[in-house]
Protein backbone atom coordinates (compact mmCIF):
# COMPACT_ATOMS: atom_id res chain seq x y z
CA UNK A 1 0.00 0.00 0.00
CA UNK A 2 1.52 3.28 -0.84
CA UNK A 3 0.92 6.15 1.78
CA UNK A 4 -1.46 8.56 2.56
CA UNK A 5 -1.58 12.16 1.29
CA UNK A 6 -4.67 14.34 2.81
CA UNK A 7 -5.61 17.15 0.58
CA UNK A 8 -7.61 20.13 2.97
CA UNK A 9 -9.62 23.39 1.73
CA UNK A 10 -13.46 23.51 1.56
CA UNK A 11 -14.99 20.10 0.13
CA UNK A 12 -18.41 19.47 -1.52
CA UNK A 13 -19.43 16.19 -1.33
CA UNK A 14 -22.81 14.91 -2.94
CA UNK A 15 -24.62 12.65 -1.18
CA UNK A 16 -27.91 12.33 -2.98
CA UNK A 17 -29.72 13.52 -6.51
CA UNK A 18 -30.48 16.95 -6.39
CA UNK A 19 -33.34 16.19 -9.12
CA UNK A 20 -35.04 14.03 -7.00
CA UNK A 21 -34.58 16.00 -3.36
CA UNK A 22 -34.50 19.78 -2.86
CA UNK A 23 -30.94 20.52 -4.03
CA UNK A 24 -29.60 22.26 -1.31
CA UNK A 25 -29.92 18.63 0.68
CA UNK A 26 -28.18 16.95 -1.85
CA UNK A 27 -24.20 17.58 -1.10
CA UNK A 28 -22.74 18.23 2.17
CA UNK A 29 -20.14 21.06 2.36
CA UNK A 30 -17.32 21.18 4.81
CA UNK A 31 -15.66 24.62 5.05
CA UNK A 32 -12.82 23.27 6.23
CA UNK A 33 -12.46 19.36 4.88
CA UNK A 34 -10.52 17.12 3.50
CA UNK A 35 -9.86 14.07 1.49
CA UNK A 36 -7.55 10.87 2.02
CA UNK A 37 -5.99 9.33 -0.91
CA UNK A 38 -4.23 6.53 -1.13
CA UNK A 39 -3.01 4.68 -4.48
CA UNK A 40 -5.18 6.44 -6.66
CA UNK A 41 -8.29 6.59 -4.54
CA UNK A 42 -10.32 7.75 -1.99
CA UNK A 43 -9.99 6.83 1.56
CA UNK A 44 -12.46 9.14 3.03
CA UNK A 45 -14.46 12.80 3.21
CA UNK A 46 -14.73 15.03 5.10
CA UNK A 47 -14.40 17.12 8.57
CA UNK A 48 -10.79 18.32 8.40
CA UNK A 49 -10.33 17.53 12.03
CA UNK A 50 -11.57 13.58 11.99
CA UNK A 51 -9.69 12.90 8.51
CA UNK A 52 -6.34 14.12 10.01
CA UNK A 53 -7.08 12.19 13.22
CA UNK A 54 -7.88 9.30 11.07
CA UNK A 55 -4.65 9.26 9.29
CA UNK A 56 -2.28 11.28 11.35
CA UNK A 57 1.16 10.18 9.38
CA UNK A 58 -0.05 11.48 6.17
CA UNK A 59 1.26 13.97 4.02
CA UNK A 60 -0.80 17.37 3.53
CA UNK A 61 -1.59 19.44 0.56
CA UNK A 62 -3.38 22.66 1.63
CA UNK A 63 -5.68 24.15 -0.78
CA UNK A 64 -6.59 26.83 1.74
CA UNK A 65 -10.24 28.50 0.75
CA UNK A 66 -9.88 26.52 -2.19
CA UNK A 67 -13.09 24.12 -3.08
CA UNK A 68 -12.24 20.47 -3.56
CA UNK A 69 -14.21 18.52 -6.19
CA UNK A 70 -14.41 16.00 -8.12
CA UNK A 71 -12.82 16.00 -11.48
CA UNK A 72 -15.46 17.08 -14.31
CA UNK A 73 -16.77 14.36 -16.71
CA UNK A 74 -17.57 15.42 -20.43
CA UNK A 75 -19.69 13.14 -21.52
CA UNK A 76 -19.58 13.79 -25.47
CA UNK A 77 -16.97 15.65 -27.84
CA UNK A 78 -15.04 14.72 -30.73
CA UNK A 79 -11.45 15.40 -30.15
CA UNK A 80 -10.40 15.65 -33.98
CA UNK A 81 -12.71 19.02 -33.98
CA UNK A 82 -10.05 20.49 -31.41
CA UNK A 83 -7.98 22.74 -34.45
CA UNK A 84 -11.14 23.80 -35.43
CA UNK A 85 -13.13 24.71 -32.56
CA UNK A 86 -15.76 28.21 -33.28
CA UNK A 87 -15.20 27.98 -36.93
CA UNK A 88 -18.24 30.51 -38.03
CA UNK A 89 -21.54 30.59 -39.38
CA UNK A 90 -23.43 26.86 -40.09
CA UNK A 91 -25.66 24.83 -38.93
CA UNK A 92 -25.12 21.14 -38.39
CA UNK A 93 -25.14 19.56 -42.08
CA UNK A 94 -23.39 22.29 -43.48
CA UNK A 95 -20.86 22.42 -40.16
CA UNK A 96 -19.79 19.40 -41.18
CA UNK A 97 -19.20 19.38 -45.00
CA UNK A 98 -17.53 22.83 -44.28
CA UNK A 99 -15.27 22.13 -41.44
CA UNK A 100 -15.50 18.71 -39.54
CA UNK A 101 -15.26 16.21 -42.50
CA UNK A 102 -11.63 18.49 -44.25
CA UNK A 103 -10.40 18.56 -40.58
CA UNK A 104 -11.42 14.64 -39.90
CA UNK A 105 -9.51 13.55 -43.56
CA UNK A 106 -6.39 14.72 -41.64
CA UNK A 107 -6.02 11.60 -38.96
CA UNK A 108 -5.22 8.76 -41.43
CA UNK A 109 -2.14 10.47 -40.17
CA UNK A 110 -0.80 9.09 -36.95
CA UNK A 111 1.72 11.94 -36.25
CA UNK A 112 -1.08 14.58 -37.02
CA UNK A 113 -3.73 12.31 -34.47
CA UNK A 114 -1.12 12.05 -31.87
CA UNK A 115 -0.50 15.61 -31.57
CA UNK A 116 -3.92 16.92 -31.48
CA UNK A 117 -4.63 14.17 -29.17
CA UNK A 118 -2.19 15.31 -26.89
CA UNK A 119 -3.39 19.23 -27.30
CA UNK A 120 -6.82 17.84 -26.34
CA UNK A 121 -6.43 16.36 -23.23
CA UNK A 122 -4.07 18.73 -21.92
CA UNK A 123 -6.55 21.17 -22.62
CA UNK A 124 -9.22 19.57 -20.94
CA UNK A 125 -7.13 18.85 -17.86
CA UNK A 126 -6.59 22.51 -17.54
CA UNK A 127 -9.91 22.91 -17.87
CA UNK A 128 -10.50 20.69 -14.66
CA UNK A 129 -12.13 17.83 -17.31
CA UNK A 130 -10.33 14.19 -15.23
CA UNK A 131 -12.62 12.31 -17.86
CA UNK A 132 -14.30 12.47 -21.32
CA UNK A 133 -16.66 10.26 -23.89
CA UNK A 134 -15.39 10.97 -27.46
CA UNK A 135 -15.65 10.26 -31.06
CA UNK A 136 -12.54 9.59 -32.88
CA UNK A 137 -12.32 9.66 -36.89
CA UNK A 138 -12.82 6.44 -39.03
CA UNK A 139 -8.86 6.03 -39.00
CA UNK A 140 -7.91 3.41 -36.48
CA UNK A 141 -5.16 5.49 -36.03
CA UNK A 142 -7.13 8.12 -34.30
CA UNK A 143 -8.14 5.79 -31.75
CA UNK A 144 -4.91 4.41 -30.90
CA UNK A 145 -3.55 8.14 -30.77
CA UNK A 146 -6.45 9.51 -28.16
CA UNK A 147 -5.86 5.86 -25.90
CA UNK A 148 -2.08 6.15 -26.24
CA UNK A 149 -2.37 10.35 -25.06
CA UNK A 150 -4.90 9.09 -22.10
CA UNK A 151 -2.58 6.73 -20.66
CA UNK A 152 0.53 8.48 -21.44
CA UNK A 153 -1.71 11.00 -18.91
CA UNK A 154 -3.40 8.17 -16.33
CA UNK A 155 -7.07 9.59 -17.37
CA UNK A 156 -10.28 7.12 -17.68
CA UNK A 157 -11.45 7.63 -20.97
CA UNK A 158 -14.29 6.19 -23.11
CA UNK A 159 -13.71 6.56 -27.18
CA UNK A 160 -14.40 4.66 -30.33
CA UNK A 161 -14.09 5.12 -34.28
CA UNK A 162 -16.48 6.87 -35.73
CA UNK A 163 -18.23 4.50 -38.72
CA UNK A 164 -19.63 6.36 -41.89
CA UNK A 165 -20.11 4.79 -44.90
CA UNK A 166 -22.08 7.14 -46.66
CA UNK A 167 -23.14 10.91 -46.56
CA UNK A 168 -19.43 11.78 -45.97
CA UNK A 169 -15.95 12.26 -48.58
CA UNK A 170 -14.14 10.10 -50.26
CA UNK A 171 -11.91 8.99 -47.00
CA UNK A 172 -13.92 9.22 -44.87
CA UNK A 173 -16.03 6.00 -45.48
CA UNK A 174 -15.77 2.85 -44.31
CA UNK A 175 -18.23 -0.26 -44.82
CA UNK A 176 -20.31 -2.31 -42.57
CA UNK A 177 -17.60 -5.20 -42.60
CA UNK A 178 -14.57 -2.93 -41.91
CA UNK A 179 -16.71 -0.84 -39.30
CA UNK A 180 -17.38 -4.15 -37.77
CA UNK A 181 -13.99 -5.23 -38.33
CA UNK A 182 -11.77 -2.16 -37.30
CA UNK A 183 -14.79 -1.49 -34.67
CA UNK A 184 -14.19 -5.06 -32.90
CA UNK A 185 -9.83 -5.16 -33.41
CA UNK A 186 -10.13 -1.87 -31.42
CA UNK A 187 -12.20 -2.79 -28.60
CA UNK A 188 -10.27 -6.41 -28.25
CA UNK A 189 -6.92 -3.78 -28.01
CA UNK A 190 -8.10 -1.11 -25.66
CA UNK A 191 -11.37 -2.04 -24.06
CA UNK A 192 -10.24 -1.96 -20.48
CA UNK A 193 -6.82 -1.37 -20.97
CA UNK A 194 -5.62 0.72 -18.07
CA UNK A 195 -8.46 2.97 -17.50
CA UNK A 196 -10.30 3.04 -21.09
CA UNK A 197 -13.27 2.37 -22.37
CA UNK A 198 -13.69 1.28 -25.98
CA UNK A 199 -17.18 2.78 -27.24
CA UNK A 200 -18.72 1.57 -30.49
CA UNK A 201 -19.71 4.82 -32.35
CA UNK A 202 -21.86 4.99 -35.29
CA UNK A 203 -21.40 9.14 -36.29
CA UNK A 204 -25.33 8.95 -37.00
CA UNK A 205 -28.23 7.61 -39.27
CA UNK A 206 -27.88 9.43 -42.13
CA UNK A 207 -24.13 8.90 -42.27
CA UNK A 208 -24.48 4.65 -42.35
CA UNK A 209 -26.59 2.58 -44.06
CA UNK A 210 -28.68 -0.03 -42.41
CA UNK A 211 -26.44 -2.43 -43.03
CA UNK A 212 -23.85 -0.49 -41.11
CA UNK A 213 -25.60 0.10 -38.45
CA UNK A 214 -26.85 -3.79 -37.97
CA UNK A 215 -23.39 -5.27 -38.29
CA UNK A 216 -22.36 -2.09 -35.22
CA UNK A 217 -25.47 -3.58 -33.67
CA UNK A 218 -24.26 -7.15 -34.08
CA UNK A 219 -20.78 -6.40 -32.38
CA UNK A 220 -23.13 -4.34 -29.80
CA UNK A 221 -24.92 -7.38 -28.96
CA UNK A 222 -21.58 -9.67 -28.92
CA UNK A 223 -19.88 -7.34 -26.71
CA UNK A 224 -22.65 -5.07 -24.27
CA UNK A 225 -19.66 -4.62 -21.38
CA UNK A 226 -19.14 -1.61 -23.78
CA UNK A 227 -20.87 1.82 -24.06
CA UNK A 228 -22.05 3.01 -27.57
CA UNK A 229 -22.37 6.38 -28.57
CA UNK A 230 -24.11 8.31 -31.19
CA UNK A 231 -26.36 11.37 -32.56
CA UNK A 232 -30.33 11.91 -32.18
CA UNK A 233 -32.92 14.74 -33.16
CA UNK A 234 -30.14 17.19 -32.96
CA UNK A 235 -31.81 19.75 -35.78
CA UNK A 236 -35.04 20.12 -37.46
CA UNK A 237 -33.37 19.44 -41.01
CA UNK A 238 -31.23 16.63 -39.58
CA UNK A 239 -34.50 14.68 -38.57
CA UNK A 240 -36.35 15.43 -42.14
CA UNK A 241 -32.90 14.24 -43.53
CA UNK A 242 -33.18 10.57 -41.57
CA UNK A 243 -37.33 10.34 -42.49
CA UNK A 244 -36.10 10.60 -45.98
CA UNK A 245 -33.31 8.07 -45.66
CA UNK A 246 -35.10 5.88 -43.59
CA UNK A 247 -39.12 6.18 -44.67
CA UNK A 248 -39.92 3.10 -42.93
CA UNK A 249 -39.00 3.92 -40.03
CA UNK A 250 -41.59 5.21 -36.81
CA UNK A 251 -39.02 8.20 -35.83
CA UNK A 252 -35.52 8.95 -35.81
CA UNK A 253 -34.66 6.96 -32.85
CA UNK A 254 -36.11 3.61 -34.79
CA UNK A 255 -33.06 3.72 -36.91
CA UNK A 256 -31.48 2.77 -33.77
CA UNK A 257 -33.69 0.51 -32.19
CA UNK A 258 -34.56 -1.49 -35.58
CA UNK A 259 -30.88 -2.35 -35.54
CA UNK A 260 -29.85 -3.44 -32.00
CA UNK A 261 -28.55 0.13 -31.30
CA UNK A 262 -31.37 1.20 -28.39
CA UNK A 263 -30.51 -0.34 -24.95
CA UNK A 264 -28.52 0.16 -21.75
CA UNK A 265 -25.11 1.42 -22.07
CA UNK A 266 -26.27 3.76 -25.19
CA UNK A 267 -24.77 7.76 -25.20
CA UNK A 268 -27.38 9.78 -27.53
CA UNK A 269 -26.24 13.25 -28.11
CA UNK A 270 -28.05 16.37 -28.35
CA UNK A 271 -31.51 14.36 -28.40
CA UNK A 272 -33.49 17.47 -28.15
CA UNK A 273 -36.57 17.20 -30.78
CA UNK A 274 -37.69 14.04 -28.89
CA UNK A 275 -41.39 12.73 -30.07
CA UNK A 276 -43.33 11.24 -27.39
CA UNK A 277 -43.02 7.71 -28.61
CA UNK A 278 -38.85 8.43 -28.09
CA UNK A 279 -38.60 9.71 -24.82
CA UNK A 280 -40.59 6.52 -23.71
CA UNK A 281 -38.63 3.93 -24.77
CA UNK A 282 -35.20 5.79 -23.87
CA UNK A 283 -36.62 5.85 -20.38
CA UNK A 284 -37.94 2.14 -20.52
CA UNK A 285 -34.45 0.72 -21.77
CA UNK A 286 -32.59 2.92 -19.45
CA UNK A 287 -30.57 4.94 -22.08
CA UNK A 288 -28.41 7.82 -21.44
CA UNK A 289 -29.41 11.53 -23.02
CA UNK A 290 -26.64 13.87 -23.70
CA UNK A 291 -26.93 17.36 -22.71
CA UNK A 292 -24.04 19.34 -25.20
CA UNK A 293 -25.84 23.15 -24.57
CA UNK A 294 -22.84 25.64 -25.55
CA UNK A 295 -23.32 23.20 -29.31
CA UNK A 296 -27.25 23.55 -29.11
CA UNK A 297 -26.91 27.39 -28.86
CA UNK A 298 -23.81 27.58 -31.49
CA UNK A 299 -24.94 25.70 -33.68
CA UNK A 300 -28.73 26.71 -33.37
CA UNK A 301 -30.32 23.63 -32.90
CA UNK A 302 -33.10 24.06 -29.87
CA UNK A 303 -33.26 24.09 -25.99
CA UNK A 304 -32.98 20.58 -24.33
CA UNK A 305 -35.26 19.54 -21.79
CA UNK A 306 -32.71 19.03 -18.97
CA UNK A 307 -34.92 19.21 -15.62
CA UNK A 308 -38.18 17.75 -17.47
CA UNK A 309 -35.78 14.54 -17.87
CA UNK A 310 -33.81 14.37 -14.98
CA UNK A 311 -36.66 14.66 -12.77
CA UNK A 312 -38.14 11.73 -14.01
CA UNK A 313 -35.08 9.94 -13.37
CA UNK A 314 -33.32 9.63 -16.61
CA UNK A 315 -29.92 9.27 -17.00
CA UNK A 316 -28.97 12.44 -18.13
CA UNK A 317 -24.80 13.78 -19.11
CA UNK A 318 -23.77 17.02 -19.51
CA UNK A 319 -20.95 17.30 -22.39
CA UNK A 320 -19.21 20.06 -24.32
CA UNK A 321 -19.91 18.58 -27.74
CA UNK A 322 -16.20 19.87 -29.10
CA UNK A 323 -15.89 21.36 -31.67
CA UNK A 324 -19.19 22.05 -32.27
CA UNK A 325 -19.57 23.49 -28.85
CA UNK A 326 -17.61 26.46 -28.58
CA UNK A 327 -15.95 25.83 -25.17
CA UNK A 328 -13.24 23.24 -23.78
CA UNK A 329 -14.23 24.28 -19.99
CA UNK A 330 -17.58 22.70 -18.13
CA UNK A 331 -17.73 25.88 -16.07
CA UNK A 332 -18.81 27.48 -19.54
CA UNK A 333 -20.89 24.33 -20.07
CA UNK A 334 -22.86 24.48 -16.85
CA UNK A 335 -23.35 28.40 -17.73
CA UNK A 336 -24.44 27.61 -21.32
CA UNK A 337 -27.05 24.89 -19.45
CA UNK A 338 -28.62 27.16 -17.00
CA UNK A 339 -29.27 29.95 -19.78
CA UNK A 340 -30.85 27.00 -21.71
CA UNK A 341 -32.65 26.20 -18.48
CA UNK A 342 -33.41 29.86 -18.34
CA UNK A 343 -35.28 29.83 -21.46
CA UNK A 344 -37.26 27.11 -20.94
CA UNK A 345 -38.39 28.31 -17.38
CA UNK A 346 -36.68 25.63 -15.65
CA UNK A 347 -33.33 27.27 -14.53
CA UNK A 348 -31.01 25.12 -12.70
CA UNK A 349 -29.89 25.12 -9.28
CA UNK A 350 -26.11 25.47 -8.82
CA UNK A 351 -26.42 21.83 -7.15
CA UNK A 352 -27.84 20.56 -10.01
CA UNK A 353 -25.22 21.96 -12.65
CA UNK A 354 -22.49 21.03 -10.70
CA UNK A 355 -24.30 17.40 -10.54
CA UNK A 356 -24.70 17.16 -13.81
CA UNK A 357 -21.10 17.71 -14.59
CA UNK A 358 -19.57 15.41 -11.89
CA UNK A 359 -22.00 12.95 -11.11
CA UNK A 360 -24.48 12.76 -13.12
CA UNK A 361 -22.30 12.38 -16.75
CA UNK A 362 -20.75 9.92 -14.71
CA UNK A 363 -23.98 8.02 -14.29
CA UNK A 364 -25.12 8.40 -17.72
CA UNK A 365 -21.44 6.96 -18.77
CA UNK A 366 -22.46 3.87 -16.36
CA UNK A 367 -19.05 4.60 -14.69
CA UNK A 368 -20.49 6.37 -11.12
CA UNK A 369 -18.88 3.65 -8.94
CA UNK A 370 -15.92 5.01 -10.16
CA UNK A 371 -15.86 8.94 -10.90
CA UNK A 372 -17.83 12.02 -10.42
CA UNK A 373 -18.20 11.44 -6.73
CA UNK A 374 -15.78 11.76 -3.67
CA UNK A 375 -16.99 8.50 -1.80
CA UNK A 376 -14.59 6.15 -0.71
CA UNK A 377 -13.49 3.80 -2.58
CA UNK A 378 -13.51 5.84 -6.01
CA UNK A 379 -11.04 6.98 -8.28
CA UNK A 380 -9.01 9.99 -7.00
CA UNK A 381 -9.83 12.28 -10.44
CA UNK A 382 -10.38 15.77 -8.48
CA UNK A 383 -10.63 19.49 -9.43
CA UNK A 384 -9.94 22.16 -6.79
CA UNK A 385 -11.82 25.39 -8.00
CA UNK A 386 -10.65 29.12 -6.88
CA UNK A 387 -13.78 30.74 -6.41
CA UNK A 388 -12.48 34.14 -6.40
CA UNK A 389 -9.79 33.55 -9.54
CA UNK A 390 -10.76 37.13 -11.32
CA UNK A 391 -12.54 40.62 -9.61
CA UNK A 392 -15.70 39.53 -11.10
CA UNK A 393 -16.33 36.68 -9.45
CA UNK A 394 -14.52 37.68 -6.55
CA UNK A 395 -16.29 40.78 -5.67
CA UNK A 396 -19.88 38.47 -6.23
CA UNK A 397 -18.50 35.40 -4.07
CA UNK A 398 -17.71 38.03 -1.21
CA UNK A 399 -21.60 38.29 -0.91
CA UNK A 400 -22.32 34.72 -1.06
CA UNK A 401 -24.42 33.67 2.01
CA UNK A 402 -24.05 30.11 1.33
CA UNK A 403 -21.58 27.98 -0.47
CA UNK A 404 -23.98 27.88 -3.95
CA UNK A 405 -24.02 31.27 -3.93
CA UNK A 406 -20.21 31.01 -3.87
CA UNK A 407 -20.24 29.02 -6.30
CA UNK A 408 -22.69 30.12 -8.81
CA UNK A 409 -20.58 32.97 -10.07
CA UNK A 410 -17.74 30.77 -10.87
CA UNK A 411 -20.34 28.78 -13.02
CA UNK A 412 -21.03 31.42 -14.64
CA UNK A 413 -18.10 33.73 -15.08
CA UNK A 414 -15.44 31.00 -14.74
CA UNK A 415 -13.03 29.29 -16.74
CA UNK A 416 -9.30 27.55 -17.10
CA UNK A 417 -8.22 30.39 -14.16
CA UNK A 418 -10.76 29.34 -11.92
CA UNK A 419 -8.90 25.67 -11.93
CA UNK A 420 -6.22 26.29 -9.08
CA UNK A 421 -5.53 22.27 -9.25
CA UNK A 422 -6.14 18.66 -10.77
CA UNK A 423 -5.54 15.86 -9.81
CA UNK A 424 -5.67 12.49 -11.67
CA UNK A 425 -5.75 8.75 -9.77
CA UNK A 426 -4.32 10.81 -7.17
CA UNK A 427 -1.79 12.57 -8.76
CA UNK A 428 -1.42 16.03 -9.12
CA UNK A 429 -1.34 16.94 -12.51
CA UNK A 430 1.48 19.62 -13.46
CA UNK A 431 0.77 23.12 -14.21
């Protein structure tokens, strides 16, 4: 067993839903706590005084005022879009003939995936981000890149190649055998490796044909340890798009389900134009909706329904959708949410954004016995936030009366200086 360290400054520590109790009961918050680590994990929260009594050897690292947390969990981007991040004026279908598909041609290169794989996490990690869910390109090569960067850095990751095999340039298509093919050598290589997570990741409908997406289902069904990832009722255009590619089909989300892609374990982005017949059976199978608001509001593609959901006890991530979100941060992600909240008049409680980036992505990734919480026994991925890091937010924290008002103007008015340090499996992670 290696030894102790005991990291002290304030500590917020969930302890319940705050969708499904009044938030303010949801996380306990010790002004002056801490948090035993030991090989990577947690020992134990809380009270400063009973953790040091508890392990009274242990080396300290004092964060002062500081607020320990854990590590943020993005649960969808596409790190390939990282050179290309706010690239101007289009909507989704355009978006990507424009700008993702030229950029995505670019990692048959392994040198070229490597180093914006390596840009990518560091930038996340800066941004306090211990954890992210992301597409990769159809090049195997971008995969191994992103897995090789994440353990080169110790992070638990979740990534896959991204199938197309139609809708997209020449290079950029694959076919249902080699999706299935490079799709399956990929996950045999990586799938829990360290701390990944292979995900099988169809782009979306319109960009495979059903015979894609049943030989993605096939290796789904072979292999349902893993998560799978994809795209639903993003746009308005994007769903008339998939009625007209798939005219048989009940609703966008029954090009999924007709071919074994609907179940437990499944990551569906954006998912905002939801017909009643689709919210149903995500709920009934237990599926994961991806909240990606600083994309929705880029990109212009609606206002998710992110309290009507979690309230009714879906799983439900929150995810900067990079590059077509405009952020790397999920400080500007939970801001981005509660305007989105704001419009629909259901604003979010600071619990409940912080929730959604900790826990609650880590729930929807099925990986909450492991990340997005403090509790003993899980992986020591932290963020320690200054909550006074510019005047702004300083001069509105000095009024708070209670810790989420505190912390609400660092939601909101936060970013990479509001990160005074990260740590990964227990590790500090250098500045």
């Amino acid at each position: 067993m290696g030894d102790v360290e005991i990291l002290l400054g304030q500590v917020l520590n969930f302890t319940g839903d705050p969708f499904q109790m009044p938030p303010d009961a949801a996380a306990r918050h010790d002004r002056r706590g801490a948090v035993a680590i030991q090989d990577g994990r947690i020992l134990s929260t809380g009270p400063a005084d009973q953790v040091l009594a508890a392990y009274p050897q242990a080396a300290r690292r004092d964060h002062g005022a500081g607020l320990i947390l854990p590590g943020f969990v993005d649960a969808h981007a596409h790190f390939p879009q990282t050179a290309m991040i706010a690239s101007w004026g289009k909507r989704l279908i355009d978006w990507l003939n424009s700008y993702t598909f030229p950029e995505e041609m670019k990692f048959g290169d392994a040198a070229y995936a490597a180093e914006i794989a390596a840009r990518y996490l560091d930038l996340l990690l800066a941004n306090g981000t211990t954890t992210v869910a992301t597409f990769c390109t159809i090049h195997p090569e971008s995969v191994a890149a992103f897995f090789e960067a994440a353990a080169a850095r110790n992070m638990r990751v979740a990534a896959g190649k991204t199938c197309m095999d139609r809708n997209a340039p020449d290079g950029l298509r694959d076919t249902p055998q080699s999706a299935y093919d490079d799709s399956k050598t990929l996950l045999d290589r990586w799938h829990g490796r360290g701390r990944a997570s292979y995900v099988i990741t169809p782009r979306f409908s319109p960009t495979s044909t059903p015979d894609q997406l049943a030989a993605l289902g096939a290796l789904w069904a072979e292999r349902p340890d893993c998560l799978m990832q994809t795209h639903l009722s993003e746009q308005t255009d994007e769903i008339a798009w998939v009625r007209s590619l798939y005219p048989d089909a009940r609703d966008y989300l029954d090009t999924y389900e007709a071919h074994g892609l609907l179940g437990p374990g499944g990551l569906y982005g954006h998912a905002i134009h939801l017909e009643a017949r689709e919210i149903a059976r995500l709920r009934d199978v237990d599926a994961s909706l991806i909240h990606c608001p600083t994309s929705n509001t880029f990109i212009g593609s609606g206002l998710f329904r992110t309290r009507e959901f979690c309230v009714a006890g879906q799983r439900v991530g929150l995810a900067t959708d990079t590059g077509g979100g405009s952020s790397f941060s999920m400080l500007r992600t939970m801001a981005a949410a509660y305007e989105i909240g704001q419009l629909r008049g259901t604003p979010l409680h600071p619990a409940q954004l912080l929730w959604l980036a900790t826990a609650g992505s880590a729930r929807a990734l099925h990986m909450q016995d492991r990340i997005g919480t403090l509790a003993p026994g899980s992986e020591a991925d932290l963020v320690v936030l200054d909550l006074s890091a510019t005047p702004a937010i300083a001069q509105r924290a000095a009024r708070a009366d209670d810790i989420w008002e505190a912390l609400f103007p660092t939601q909101m008015m936060g970013d990479d200086r509001s990160v005074a340090a990260v740590y990964v499996a227990g590790r500090v992670v250098p500045a």
